[in-house]
Protein backbone atom coordinates (compact mmCIF):
# COMPACT_ATOMS: atom_id res chain seq x y z
CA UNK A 1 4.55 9.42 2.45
CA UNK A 2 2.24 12.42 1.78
CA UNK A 3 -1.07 13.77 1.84
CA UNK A 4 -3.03 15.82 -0.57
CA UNK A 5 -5.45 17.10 2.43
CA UNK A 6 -6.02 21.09 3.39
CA UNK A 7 -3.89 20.42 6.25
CA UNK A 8 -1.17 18.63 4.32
CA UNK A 9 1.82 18.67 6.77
CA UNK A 10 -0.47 18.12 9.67
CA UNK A 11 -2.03 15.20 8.21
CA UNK A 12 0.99 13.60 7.20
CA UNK A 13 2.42 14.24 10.73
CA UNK A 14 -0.74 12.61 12.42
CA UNK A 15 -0.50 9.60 9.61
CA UNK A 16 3.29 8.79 10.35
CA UNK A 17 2.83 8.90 14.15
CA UNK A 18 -0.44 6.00 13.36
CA UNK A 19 2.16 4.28 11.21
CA UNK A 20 4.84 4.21 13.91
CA UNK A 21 2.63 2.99 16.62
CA UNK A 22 0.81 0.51 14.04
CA UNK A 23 4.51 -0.87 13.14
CA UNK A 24 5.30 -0.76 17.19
CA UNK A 25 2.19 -2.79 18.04
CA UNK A 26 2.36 -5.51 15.26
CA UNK A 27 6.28 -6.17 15.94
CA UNK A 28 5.67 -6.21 19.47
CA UNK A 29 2.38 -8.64 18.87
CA UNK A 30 4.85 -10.83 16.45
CA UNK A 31 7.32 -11.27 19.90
CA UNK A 32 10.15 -9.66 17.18
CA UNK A 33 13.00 -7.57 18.06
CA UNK A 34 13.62 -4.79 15.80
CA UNK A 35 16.70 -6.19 14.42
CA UNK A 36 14.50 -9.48 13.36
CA UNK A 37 12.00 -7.55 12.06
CA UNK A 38 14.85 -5.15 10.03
CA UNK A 39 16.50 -8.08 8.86
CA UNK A 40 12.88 -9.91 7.58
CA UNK A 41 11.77 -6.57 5.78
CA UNK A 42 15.46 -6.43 4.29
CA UNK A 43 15.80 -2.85 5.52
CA UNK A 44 18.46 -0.98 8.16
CA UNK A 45 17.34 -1.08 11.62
CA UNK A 46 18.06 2.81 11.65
CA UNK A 47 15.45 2.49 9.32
CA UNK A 48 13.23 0.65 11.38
CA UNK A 49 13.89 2.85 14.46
CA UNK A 50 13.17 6.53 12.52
CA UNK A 51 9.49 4.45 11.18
CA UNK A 52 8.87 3.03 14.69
CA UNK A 53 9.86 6.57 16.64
CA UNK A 54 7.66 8.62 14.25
CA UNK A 55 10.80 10.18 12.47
CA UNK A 56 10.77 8.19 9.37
CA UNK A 57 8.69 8.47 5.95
CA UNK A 58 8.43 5.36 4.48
CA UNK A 59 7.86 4.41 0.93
CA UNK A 60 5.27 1.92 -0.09
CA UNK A 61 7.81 -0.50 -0.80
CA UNK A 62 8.90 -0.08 3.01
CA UNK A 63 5.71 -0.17 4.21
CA UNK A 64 4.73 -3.66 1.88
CA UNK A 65 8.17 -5.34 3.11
CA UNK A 66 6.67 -4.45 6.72
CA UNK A 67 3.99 -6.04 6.56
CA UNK A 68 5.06 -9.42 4.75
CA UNK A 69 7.58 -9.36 7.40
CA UNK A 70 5.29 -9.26 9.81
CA UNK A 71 2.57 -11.16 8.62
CA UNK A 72 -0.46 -8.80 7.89
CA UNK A 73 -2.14 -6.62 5.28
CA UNK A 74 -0.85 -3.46 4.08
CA UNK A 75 -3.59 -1.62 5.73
CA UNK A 76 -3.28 -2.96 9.10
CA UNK A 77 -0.06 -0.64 9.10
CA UNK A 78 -1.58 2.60 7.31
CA UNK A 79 -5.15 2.45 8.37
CA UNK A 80 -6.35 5.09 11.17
CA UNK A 81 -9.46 4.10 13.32
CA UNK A 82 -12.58 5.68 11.56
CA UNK A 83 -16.28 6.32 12.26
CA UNK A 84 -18.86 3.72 11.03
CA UNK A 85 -20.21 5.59 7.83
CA UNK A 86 -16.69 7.05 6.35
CA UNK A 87 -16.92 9.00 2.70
CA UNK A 88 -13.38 9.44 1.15
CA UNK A 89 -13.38 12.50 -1.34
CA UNK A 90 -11.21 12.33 -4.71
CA UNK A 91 -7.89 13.96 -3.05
CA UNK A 92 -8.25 12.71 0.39
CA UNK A 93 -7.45 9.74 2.16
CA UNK A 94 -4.07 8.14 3.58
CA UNK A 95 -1.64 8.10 0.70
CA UNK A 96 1.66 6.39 0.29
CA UNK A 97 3.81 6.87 -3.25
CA UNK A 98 6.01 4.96 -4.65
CA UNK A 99 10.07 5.36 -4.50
CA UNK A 100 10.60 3.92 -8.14
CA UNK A 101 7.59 5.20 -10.32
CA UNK A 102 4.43 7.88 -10.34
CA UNK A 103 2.25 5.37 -8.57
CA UNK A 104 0.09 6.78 -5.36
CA UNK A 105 -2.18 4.19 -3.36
CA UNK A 106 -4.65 5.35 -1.01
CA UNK A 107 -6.42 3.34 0.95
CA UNK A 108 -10.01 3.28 0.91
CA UNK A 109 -11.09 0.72 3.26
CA UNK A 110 -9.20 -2.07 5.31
CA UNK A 111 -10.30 -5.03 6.74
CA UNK A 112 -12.48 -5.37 9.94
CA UNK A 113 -11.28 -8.31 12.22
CA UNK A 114 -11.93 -11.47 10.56
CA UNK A 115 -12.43 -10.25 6.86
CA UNK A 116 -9.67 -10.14 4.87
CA UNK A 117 -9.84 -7.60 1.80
CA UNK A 118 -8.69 -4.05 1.47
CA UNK A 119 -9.68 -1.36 -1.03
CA UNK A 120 -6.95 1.37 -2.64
CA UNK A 121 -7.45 3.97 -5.32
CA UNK A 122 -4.33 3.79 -7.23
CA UNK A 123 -3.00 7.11 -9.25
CA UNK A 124 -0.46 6.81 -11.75
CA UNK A 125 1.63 8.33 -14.23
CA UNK A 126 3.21 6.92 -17.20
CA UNK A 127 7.28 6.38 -16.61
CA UNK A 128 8.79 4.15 -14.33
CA UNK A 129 6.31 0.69 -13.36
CA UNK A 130 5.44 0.00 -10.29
CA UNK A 131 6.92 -3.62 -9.58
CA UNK A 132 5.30 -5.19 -6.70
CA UNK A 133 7.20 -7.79 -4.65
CA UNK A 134 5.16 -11.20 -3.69
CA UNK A 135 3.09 -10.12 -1.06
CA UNK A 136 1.36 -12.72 1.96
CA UNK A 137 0.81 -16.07 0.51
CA UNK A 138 -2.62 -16.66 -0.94
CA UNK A 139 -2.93 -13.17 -1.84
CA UNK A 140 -5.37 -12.46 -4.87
CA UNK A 141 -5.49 -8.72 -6.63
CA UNK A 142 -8.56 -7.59 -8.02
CA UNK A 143 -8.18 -4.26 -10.51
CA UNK A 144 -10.90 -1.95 -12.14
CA UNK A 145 -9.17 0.69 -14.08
CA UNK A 146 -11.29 3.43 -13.87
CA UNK A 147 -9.17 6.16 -16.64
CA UNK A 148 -6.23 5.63 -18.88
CA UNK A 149 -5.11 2.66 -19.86
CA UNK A 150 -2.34 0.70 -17.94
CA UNK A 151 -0.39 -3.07 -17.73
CA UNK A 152 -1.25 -4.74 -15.42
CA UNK A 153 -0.92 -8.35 -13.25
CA UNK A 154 1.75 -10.76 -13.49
CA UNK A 155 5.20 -9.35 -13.45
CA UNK A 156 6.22 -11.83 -16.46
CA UNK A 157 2.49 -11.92 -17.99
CA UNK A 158 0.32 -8.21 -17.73
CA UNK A 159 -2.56 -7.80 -19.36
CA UNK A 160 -3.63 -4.71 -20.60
CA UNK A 161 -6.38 -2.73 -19.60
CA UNK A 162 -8.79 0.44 -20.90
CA UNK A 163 -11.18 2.14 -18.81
CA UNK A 164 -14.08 -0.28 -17.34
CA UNK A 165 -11.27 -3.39 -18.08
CA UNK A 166 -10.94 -5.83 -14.90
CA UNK A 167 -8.09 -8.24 -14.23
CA UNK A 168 -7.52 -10.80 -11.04
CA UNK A 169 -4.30 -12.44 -10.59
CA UNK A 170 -2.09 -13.63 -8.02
CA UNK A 171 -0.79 -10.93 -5.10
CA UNK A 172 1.40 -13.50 -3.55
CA UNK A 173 4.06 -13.31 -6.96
CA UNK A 174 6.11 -10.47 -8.42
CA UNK A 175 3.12 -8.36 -10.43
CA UNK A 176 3.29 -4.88 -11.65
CA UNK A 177 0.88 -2.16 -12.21
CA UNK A 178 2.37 0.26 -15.31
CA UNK A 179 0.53 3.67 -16.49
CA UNK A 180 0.28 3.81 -20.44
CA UNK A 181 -1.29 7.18 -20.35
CA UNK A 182 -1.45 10.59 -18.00
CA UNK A 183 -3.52 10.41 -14.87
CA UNK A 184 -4.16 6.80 -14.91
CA UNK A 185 -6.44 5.94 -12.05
CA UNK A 186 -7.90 1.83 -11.17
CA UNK A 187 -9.33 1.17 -7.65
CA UNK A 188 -7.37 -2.20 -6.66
CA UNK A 189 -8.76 -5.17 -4.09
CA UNK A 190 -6.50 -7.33 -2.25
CA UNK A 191 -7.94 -10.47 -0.49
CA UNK A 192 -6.19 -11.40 2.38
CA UNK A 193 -6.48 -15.71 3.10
């Protein structure tokens, strides 16, 4: 996990420590020990221990087995408390890449209590896809691509898409999101149910 801010290492620093304490809380709120939780996720509970104590940089595959795991959205584990009016510039914003492919999500907006949709710009190269286990059940994907062209939706059935192009399909099954030319860029919506 990285940022592309003018503080770089700072940021990162401050997003990791919101990340361990987000993890901490929503564990602690499920009433699971870490060795549950590590064995749910289908990751080591050293693992689990360097994310929770701040020491850890997880992946966004880490970070999505988290929070099936445990029951909540993606951003409830990434997203920092924010002012009212919040304008993200191209660049900034909480970023997490993936392990397997040139595919950067930054989230743009999370849900307040009691909605249930988040917003991510996603950045991607061409190469390796991004395969995207099922997330929470009833999950829907919503994707705009904004530049390039990409495949995208079902993990046995993508469409794909060209600048302006939208595509909704189902969140809660294996999809994948795969860059057919450079500097691919979509913005992605996930409802929550």
């Amino acid at each position: 996990m990285a940022t592309d801010d003018a503080d770089g290492g700072a940021s990162s620093l401050a997003l990791i420590g919101l990340i361990a304490a987000a993890i901490r809380r929503e564990r602690e709120r499920a009433g699971l020990s870490m060795a549950e939780l590590a064995r749910r996720a289908k990751i080591a509970k050293s693992t689990l221990s360097q994310l929770e104590s701040g020491t850890g940089n997880p992946s966004v595959e880490t970070l999505w087995a988290l929070g099936v795991a445990l029951d909540v959205p993606f951003s409830r584990l990434v997203d920092p408390p924010r002012p009212t009016v919040r304008v993200i510039r191209a660049g900034e914003g909480p970023v997490t890449y993936s392990e397997r492919a040139a595919y950067a999500a930054t989230l743009l907006a999370s849900c307040p209590p009691g909605a249930r949709r988040d917003v991510y710009r996603i950045d991607a190269q061409p190469g390796e896809s991004r395969d995207s286990d099922p997330h929470m059940p009833g999950t829907q994907e919503h994707v705009v691509l904004s530049a390039g062209r990409a495949l995208v939706g079902p993990a046995d059935d993508p469409v794909e898409l060209g600048p302006g192009d939208y595509v909704c399909y189902p969140g809660d099954a294996p999809h994948v999101f795969t860059a057919l030319a450079p500097d691919t860029t979509a913005v992605l919506v996930m409802e929550h149910v």
